[in-house]
C-alpha atoms as a PDB file:
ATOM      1  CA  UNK A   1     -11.758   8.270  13.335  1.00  0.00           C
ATOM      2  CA  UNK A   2      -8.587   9.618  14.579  1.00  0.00           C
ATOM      3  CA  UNK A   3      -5.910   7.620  15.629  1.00  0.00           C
ATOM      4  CA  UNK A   4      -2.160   7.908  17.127  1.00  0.00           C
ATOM      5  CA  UNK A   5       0.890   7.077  16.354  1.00  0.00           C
ATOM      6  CA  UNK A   6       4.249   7.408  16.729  1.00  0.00           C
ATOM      7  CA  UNK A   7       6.395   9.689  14.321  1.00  0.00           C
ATOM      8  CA  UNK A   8       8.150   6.396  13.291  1.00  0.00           C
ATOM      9  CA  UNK A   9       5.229   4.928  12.351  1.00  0.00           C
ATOM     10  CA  UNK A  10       3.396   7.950  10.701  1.00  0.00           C
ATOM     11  CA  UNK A  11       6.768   8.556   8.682  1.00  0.00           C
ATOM     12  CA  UNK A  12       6.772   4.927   7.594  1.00  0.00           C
ATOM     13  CA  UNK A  13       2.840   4.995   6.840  1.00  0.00           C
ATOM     14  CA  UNK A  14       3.488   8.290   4.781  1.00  0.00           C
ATOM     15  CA  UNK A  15       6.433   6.310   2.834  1.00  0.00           C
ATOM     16  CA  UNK A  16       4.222   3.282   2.286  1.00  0.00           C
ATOM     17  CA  UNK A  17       1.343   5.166   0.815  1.00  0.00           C
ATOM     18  CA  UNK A  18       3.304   7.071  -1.818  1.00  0.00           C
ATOM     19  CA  UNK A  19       5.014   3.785  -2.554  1.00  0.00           C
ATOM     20  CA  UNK A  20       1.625   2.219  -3.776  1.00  0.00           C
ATOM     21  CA  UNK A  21       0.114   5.819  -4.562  1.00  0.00           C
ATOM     22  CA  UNK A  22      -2.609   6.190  -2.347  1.00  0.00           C
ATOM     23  CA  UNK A  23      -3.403   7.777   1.180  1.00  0.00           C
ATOM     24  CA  UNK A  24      -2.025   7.648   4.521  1.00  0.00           C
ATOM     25  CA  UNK A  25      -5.764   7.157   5.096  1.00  0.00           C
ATOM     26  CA  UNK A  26      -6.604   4.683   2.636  1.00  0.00           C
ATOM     27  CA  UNK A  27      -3.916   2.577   3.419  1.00  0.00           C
ATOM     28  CA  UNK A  28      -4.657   2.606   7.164  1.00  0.00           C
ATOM     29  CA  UNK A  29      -7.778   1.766   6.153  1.00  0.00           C
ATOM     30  CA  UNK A  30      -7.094  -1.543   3.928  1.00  0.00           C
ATOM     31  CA  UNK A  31      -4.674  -2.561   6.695  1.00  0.00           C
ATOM     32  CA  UNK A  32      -7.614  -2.303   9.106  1.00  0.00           C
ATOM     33  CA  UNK A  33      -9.740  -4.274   6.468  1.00  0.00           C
ATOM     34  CA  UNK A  34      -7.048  -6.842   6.285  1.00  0.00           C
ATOM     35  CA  UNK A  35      -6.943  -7.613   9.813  1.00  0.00           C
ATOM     36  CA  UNK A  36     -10.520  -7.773   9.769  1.00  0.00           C
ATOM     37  CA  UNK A  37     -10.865 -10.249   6.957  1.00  0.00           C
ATOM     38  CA  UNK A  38      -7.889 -12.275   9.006  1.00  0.00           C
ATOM     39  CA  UNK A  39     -10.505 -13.398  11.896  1.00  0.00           C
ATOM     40  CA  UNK A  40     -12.767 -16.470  12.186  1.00  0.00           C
ATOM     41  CA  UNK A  41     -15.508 -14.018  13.384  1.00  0.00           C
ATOM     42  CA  UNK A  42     -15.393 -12.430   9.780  1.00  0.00           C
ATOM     43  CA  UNK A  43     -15.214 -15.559   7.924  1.00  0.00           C
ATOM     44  CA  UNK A  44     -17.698 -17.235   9.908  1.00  0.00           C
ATOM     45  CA  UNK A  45     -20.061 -14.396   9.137  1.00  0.00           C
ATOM     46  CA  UNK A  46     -18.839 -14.337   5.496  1.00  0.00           C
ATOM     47  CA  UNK A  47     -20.041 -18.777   5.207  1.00  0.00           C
ATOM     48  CA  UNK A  48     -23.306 -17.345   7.094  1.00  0.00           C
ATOM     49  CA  UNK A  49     -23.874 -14.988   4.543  1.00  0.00           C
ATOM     50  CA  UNK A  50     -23.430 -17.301   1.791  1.00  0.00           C
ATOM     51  CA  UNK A  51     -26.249 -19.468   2.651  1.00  0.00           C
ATOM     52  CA  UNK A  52     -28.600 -16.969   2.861  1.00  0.00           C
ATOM     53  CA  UNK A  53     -31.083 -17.777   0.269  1.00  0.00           C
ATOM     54  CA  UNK A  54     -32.741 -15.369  -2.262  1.00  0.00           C
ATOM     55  CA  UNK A  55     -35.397 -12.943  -0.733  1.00  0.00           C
ATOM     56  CA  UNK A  56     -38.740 -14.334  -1.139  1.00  0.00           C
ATOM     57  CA  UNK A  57     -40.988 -11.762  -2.831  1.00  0.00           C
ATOM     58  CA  UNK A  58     -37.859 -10.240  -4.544  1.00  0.00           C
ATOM     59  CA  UNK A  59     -37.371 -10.080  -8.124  1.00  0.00           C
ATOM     60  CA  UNK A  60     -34.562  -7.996  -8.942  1.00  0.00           C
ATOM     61  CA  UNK A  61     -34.790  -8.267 -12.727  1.00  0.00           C
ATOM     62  CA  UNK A  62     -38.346  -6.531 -12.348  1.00  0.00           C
ATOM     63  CA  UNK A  63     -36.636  -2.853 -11.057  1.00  0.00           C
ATOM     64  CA  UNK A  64     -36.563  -0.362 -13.317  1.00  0.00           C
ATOM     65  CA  UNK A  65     -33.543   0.855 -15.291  1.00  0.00           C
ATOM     66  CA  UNK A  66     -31.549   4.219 -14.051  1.00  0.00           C
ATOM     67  CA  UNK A  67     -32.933   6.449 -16.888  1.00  0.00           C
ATOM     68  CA  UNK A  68     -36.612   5.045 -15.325  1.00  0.00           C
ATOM     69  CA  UNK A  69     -35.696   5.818 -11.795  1.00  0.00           C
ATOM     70  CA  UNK A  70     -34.349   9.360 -12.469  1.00  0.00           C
ATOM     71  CA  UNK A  71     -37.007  10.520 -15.471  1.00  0.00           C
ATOM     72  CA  UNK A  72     -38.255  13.716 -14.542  1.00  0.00           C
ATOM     73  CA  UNK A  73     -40.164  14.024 -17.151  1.00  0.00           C
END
């Protein structure tokens, strides 16, 4: 994704991510999320999700464990 901005901006977007020690990109990126997570579309999605019942046929106690799944053996 590439995005643009004015030098103002990118100048206080630098500033703001050493302030809470992360990236320009990151940051952009949790504002973005932010935003997101401010709309009724997301939340409305979000109280979908939430009713969604377990999977029939799906038992995940029954997987197997990582040393299992990776044994080369």
């Amino acid at each position: 994704m590439t995005i643009t901005v004015s030098e103002d901006a990118a100048r206080w977007a630098r500033r703001k991510a050493a302030e809470e020690d992360t990236s320009v990109s990151k940051l952009v990126g949790r504002m973005l999320e932010d935003r997101m997570r401010a709309t009724d579309e997301y939340w409305q999605a979000y109280e979908k999700w939430k009713k969604i019942g377990p999977m029939k046929g799906f038992d995940a106690s029954k997987r197997l464990k990582r040393d299992q799944l990776y044994d080369r053996g």
